[in-house]
PDB file of N, CA and C in Angstrom:
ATOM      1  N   UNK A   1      -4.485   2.938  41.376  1.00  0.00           N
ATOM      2  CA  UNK A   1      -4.539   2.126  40.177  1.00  0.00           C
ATOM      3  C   UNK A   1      -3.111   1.786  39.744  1.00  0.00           C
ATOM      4  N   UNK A   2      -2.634   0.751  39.441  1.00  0.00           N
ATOM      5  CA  UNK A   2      -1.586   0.219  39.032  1.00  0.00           C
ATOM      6  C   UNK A   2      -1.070   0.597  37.592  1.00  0.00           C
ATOM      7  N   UNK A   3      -0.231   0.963  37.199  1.00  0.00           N
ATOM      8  CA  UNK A   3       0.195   1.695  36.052  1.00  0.00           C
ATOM      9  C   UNK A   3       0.475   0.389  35.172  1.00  0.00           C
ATOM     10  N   UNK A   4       0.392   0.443  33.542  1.00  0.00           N
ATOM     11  CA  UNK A   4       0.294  -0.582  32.876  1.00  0.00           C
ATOM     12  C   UNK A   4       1.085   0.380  31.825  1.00  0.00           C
ATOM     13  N   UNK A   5       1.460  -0.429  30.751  1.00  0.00           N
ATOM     14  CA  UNK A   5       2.675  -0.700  29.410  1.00  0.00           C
ATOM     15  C   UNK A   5       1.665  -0.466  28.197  1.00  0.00           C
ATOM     16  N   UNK A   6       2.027   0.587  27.403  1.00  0.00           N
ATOM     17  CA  UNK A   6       1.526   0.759  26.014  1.00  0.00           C
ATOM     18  C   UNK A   6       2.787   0.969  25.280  1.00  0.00           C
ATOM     19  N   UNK A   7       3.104  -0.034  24.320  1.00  0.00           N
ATOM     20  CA  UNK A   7       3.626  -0.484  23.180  1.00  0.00           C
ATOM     21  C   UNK A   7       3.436   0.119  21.969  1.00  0.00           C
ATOM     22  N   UNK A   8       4.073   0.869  21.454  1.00  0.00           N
ATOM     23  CA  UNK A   8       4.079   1.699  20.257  1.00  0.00           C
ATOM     24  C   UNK A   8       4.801   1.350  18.760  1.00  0.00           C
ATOM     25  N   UNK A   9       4.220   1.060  18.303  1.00  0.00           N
ATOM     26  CA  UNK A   9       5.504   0.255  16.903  1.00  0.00           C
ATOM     27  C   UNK A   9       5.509   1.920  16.100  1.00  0.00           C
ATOM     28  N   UNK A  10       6.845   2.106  15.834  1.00  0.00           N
ATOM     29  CA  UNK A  10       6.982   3.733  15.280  1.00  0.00           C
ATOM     30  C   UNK A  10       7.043   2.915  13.798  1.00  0.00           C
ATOM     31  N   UNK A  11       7.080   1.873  13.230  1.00  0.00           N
ATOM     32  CA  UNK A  11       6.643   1.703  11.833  1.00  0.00           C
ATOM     33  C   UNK A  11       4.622   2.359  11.449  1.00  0.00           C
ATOM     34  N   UNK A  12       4.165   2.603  12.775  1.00  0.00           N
ATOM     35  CA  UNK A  12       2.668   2.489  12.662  1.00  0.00           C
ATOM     36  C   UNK A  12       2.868   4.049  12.993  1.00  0.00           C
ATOM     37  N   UNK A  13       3.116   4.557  14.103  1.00  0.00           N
ATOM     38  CA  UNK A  13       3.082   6.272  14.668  1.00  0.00           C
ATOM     39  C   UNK A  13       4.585   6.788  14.342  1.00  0.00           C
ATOM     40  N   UNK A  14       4.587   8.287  13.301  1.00  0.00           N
ATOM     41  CA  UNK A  14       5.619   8.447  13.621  1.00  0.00           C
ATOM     42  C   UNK A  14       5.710   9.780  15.237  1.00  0.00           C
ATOM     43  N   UNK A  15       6.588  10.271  14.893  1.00  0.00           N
ATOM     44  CA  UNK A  15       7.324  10.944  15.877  1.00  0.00           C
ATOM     45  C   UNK A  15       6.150  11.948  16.983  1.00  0.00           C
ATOM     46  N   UNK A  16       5.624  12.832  16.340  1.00  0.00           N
ATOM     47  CA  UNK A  16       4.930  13.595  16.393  1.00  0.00           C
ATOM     48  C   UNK A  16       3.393  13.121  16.782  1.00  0.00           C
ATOM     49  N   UNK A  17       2.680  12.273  16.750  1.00  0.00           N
ATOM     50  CA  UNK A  17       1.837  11.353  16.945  1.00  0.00           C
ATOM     51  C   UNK A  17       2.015  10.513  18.248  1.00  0.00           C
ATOM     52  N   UNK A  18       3.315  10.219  18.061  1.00  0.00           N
ATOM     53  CA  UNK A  18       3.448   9.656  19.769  1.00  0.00           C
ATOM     54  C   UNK A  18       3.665  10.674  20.405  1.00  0.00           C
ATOM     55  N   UNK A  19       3.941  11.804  20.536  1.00  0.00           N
ATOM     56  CA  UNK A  19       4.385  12.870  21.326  1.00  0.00           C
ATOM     57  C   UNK A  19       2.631  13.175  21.810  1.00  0.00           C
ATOM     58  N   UNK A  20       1.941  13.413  20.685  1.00  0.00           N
ATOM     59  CA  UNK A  20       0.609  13.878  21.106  1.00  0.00           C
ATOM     60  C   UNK A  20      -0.148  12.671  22.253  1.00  0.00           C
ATOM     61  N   UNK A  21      -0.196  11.535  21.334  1.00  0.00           N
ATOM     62  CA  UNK A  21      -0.994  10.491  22.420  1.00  0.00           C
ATOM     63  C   UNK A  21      -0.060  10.446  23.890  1.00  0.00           C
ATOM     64  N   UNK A  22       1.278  10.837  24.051  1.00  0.00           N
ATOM     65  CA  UNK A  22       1.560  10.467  25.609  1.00  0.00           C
ATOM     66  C   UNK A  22       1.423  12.038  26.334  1.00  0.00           C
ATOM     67  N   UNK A  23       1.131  13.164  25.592  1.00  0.00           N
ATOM     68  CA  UNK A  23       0.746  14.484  26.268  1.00  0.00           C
ATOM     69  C   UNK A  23      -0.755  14.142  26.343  1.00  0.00           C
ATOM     70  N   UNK A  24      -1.646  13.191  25.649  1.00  0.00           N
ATOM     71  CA  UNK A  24      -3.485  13.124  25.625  1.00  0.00           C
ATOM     72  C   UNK A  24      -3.083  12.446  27.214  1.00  0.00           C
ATOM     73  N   UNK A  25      -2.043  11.211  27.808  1.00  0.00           N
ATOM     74  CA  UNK A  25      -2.641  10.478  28.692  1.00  0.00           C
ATOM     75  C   UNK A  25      -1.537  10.749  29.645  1.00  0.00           C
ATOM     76  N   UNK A  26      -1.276  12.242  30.084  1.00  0.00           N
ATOM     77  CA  UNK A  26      -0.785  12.664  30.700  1.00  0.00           C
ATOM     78  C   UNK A  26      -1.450  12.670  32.419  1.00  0.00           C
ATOM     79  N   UNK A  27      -0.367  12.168  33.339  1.00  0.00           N
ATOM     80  CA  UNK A  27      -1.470  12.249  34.518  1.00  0.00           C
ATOM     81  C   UNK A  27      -2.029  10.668  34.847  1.00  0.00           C
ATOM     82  N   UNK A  28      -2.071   9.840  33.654  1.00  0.00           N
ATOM     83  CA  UNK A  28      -2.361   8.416  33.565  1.00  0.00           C
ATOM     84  C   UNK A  28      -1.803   7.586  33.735  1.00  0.00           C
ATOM     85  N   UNK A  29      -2.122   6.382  34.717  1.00  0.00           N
ATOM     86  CA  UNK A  29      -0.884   5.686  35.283  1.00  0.00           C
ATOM     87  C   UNK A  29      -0.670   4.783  34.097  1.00  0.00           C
ATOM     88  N   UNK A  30      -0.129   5.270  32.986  1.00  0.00           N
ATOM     89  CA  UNK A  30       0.516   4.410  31.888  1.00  0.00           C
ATOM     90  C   UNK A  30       2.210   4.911  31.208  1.00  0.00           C
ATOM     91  N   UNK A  31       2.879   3.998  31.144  1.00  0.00           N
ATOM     92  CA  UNK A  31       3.968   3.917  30.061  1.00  0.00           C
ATOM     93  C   UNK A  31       4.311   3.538  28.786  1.00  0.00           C
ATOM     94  N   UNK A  32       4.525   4.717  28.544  1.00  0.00           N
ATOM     95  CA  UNK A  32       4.959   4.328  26.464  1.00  0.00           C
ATOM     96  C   UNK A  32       5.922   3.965  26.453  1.00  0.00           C
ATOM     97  N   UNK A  33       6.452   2.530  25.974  1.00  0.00           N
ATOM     98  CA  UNK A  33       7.870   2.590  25.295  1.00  0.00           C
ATOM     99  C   UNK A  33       7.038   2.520  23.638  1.00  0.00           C
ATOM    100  N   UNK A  34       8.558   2.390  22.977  1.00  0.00           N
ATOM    101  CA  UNK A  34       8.679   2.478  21.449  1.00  0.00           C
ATOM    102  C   UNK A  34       9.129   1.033  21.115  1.00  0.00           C
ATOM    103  N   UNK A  35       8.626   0.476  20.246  1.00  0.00           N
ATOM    104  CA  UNK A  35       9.606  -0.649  19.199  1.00  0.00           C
ATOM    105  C   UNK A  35       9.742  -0.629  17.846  1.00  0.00           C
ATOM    106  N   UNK A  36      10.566  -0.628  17.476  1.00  0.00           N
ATOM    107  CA  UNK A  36      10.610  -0.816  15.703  1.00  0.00           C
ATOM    108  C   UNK A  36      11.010  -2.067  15.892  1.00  0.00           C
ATOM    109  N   UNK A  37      10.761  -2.524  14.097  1.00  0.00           N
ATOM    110  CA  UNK A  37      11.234  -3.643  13.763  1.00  0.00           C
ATOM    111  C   UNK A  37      12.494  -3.111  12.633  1.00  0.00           C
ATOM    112  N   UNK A  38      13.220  -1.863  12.515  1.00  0.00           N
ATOM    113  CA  UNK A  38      14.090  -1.747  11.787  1.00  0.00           C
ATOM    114  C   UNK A  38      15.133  -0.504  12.745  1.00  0.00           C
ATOM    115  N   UNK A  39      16.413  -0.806  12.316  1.00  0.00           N
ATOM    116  CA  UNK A  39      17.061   0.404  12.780  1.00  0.00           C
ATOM    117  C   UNK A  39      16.871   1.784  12.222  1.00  0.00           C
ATOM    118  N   UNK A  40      16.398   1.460  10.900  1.00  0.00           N
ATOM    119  CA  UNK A  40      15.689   3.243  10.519  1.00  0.00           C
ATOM    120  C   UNK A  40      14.812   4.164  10.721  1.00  0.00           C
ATOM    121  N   UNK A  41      13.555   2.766  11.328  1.00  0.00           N
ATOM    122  CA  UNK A  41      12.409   3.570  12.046  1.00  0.00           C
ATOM    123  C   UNK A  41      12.872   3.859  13.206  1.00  0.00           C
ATOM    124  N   UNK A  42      14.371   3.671  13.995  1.00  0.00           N
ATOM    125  CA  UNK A  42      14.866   4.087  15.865  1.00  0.00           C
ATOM    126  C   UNK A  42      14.863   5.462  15.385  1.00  0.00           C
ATOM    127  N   UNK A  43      15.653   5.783  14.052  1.00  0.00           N
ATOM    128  CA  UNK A  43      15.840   7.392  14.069  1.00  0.00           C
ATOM    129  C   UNK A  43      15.245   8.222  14.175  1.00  0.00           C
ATOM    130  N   UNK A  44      13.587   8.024  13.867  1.00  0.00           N
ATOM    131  CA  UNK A  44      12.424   8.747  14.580  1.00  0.00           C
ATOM    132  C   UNK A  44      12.203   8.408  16.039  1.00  0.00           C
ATOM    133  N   UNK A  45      11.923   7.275  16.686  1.00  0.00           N
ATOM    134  CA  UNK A  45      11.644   6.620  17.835  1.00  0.00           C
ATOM    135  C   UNK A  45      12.486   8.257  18.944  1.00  0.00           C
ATOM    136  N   UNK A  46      11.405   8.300  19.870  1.00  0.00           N
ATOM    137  CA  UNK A  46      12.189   9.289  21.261  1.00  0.00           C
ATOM    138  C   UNK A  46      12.285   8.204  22.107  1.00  0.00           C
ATOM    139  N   UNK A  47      11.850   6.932  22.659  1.00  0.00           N
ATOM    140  CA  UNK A  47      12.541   6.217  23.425  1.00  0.00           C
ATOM    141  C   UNK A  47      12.012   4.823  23.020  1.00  0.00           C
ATOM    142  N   UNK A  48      13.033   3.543  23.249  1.00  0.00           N
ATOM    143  CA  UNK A  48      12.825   2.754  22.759  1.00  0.00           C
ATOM    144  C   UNK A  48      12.711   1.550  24.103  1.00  0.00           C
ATOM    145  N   UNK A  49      12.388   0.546  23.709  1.00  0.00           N
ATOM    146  CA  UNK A  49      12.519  -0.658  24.468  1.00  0.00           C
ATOM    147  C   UNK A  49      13.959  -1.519  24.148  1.00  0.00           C
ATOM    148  N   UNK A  50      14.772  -1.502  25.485  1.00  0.00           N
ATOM    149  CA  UNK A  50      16.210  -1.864  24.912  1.00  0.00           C
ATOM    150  C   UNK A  50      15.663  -3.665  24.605  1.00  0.00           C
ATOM    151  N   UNK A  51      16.890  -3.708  24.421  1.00  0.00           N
ATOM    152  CA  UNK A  51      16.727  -5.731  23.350  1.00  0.00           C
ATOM    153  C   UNK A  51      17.750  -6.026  23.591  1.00  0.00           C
ATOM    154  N   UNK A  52      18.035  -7.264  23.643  1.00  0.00           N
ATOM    155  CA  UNK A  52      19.794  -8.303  23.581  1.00  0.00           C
ATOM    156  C   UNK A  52      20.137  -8.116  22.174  1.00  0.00           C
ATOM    157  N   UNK A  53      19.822  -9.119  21.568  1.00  0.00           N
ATOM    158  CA  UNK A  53      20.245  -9.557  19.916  1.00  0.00           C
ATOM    159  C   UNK A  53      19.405  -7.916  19.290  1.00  0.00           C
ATOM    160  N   UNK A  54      19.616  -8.139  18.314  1.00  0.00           N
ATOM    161  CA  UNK A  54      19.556  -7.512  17.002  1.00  0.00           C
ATOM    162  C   UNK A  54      18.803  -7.856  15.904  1.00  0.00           C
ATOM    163  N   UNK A  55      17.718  -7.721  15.525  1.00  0.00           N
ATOM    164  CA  UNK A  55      17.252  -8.920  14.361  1.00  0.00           C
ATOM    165  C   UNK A  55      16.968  -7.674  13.659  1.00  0.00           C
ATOM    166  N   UNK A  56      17.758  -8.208  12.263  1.00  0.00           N
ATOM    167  CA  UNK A  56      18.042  -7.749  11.090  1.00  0.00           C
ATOM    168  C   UNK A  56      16.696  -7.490  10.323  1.00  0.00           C
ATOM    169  N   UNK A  57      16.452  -6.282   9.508  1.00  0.00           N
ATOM    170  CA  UNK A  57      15.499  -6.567   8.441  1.00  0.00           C
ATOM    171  C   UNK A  57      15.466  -7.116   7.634  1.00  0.00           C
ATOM    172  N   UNK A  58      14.653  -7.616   7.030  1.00  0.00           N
ATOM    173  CA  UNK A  58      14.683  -8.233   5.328  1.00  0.00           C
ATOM    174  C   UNK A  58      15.121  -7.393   4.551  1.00  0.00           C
ATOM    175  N   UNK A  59      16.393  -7.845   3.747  1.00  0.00           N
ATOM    176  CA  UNK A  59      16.629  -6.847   2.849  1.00  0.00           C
ATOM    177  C   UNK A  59      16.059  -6.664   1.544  1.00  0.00           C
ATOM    178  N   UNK A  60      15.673  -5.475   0.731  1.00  0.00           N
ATOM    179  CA  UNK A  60      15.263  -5.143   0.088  1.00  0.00           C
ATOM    180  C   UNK A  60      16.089  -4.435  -0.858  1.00  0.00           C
ATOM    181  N   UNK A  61      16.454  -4.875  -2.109  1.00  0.00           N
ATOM    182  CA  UNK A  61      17.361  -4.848  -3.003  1.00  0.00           C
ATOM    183  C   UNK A  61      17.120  -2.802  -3.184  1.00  0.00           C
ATOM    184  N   UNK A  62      17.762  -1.861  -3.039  1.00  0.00           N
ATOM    185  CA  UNK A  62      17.956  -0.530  -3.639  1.00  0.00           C
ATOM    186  C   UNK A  62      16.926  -0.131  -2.216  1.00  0.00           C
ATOM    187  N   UNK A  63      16.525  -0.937  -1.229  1.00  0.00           N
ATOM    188  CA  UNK A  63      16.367   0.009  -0.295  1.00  0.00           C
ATOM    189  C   UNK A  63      16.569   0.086   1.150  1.00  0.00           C
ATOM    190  N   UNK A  64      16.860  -1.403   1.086  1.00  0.00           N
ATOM    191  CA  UNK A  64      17.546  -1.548   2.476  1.00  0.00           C
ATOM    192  C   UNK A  64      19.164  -0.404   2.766  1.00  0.00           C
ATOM    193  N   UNK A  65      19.464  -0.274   3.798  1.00  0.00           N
ATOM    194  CA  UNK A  65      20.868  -0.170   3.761  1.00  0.00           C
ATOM    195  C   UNK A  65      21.725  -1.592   4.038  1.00  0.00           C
ATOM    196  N   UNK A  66      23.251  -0.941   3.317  1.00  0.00           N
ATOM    197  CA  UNK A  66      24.042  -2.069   3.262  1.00  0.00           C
ATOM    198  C   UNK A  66      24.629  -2.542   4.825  1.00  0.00           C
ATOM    199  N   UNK A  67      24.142  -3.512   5.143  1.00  0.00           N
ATOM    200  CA  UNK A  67      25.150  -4.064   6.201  1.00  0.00           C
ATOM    201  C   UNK A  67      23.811  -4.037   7.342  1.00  0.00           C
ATOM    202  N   UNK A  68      22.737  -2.905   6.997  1.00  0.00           N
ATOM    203  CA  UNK A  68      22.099  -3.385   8.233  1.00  0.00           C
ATOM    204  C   UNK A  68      20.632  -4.344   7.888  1.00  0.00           C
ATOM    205  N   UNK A  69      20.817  -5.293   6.472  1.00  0.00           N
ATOM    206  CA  UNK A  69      20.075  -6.009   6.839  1.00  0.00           C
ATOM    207  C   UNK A  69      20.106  -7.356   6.120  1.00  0.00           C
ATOM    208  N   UNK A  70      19.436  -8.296   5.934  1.00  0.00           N
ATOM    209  CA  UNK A  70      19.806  -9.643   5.165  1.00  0.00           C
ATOM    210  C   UNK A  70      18.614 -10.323   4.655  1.00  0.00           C
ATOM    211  N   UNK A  71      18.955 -11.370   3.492  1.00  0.00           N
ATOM    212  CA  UNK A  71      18.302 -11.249   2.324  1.00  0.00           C
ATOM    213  C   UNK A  71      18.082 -12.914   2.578  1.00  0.00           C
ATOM    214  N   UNK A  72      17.027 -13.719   2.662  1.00  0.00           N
ATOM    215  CA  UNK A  72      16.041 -15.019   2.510  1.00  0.00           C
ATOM    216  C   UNK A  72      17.893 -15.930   2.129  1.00  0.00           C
ATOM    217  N   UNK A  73      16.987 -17.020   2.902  1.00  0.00           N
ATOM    218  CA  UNK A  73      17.721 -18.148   1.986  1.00  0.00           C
ATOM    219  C   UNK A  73      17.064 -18.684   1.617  1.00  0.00           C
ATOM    220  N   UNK A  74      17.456 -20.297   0.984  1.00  0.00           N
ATOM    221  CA  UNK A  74      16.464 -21.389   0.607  1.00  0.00           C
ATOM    222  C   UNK A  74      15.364 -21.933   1.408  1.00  0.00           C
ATOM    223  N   UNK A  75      15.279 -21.906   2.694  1.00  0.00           N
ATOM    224  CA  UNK A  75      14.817 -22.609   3.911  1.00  0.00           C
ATOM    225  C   UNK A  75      13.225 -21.517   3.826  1.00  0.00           C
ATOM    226  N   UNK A  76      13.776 -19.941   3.662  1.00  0.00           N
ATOM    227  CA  UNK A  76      12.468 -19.127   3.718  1.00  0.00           C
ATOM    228  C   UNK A  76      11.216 -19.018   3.376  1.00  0.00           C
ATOM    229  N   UNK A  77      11.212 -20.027   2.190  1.00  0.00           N
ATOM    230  CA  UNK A  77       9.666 -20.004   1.436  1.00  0.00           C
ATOM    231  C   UNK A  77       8.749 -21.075   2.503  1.00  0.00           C
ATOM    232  N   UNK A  78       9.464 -22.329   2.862  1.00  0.00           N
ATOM    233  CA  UNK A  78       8.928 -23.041   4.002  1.00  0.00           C
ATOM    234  C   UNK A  78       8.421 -22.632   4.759  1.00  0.00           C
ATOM    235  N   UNK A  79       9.218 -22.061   5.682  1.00  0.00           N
ATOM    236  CA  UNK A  79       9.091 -20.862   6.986  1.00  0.00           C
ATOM    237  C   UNK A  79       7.875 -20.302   6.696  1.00  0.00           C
ATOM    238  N   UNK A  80       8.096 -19.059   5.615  1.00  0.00           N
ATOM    239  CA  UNK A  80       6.674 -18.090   5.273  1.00  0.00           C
ATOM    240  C   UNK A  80       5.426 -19.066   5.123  1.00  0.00           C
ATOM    241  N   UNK A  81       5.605 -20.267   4.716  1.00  0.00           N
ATOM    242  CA  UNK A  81       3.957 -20.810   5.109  1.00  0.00           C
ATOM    243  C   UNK A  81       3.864 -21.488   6.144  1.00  0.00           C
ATOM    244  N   UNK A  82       5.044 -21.861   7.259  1.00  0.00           N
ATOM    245  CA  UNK A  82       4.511 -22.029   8.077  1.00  0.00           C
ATOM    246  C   UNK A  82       3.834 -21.074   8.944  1.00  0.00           C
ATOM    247  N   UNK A  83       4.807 -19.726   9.085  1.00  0.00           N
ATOM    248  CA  UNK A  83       3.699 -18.566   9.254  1.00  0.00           C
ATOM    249  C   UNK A  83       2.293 -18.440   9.099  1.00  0.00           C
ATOM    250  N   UNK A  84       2.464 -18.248   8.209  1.00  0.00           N
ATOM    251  CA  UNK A  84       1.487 -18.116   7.274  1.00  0.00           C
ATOM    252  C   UNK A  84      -0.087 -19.062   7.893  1.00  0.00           C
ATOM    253  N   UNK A  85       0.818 -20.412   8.179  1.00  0.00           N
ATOM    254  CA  UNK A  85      -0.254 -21.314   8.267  1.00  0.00           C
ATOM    255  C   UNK A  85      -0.701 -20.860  10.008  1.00  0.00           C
ATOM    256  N   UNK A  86       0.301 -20.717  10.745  1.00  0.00           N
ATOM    257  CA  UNK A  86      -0.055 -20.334  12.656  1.00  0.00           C
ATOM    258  C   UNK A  86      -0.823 -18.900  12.580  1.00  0.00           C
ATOM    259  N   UNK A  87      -0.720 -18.084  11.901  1.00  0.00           N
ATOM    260  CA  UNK A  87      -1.229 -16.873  12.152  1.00  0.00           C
ATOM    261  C   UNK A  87      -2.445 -16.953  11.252  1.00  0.00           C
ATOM    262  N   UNK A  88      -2.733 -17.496  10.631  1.00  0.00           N
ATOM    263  CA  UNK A  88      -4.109 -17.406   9.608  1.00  0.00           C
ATOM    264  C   UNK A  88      -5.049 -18.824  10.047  1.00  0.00           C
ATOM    265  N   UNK A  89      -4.145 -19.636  11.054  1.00  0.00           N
ATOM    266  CA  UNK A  89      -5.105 -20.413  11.036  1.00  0.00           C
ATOM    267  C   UNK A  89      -5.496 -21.699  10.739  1.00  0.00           C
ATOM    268  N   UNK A  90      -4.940 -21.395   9.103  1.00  0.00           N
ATOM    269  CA  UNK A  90      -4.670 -22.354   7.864  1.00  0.00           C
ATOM    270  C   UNK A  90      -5.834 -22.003   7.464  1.00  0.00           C
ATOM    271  N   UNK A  91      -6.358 -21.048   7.201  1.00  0.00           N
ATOM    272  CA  UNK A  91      -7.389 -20.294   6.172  1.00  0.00           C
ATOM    273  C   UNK A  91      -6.628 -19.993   5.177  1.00  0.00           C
ATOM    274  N   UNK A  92      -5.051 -19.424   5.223  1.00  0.00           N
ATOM    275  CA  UNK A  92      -4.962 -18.673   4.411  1.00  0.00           C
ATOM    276  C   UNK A  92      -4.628 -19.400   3.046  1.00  0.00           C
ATOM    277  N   UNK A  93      -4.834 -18.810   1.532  1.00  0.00           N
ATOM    278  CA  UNK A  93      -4.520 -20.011   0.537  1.00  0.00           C
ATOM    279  C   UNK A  93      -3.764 -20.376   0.325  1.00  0.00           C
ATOM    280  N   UNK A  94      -3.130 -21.612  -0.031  1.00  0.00           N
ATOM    281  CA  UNK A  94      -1.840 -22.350  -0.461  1.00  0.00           C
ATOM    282  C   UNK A  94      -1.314 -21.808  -1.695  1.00  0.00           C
ATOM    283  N   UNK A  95      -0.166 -22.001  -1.704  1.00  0.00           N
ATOM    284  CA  UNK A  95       1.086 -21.494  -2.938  1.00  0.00           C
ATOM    285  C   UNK A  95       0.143 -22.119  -4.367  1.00  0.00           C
ATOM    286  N   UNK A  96      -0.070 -21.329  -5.280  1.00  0.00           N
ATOM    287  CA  UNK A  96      -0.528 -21.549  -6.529  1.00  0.00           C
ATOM    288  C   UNK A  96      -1.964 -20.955  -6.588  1.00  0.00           C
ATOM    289  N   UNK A  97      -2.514 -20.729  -5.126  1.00  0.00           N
ATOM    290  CA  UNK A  97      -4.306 -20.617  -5.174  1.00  0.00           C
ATOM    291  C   UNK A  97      -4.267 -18.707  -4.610  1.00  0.00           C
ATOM    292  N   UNK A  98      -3.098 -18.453  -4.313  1.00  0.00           N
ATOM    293  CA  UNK A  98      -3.069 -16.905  -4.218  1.00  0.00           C
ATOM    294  C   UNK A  98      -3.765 -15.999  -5.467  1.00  0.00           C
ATOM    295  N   UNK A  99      -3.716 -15.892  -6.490  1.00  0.00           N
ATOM    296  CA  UNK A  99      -3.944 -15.043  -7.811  1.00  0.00           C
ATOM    297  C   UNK A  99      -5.244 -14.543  -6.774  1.00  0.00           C
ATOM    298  N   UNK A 100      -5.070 -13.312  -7.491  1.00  0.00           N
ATOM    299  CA  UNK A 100      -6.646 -12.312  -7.748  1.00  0.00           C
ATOM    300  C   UNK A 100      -7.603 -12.467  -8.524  1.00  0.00           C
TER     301      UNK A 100
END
């Protein structure tokens, strides 16, 4: 059987959790790497998937750290619905029709 790639986001499992699921599929022709989407979740991560670039987190005023991440410009609110609009579909509601 040909061994296949399982993808782990350590924002979802931390440390201890991946340790267990790759001792459950021990013997199994599979490989775990790790990905975060932040450099703070690597500090848990035991091995990662290397990358070229770097993409920064969104920063978050009192909780990001300084320097490792960056904060929207003007262009961003666009962007987020175009998101918004490819991944939902265009189900999801338009700016003003959000409320609860």
């Amino acid at each position: 059987m040909e061994a296949f790639t399982v993808t782990l986001d350590t924002g979802v499992f931390d440390a201890p959790v991946l340790a267990r699921v790759e001792a459950a599929a021990k013997g199994l022709p599979v490989e775990f790497v790790h990905v975060s989407v932040t450099a703070r979740e690597l500090e848990t991560a035991t091995r990662t998937v290397a990358s070229g670039d770097r993409i920064l987190e969104t920063g978050v005023w009192g909780v990001s750290r300084f320097g490792m991440a960056v904060f929207g410009g003007d262009e961003e609110p666009s962007r987020l619905e175009q998101i918004l609009t490819i991944i939902s579909g265009g189900t999801f509601p338009k700016p003003g029709k959000r409320q609860i």
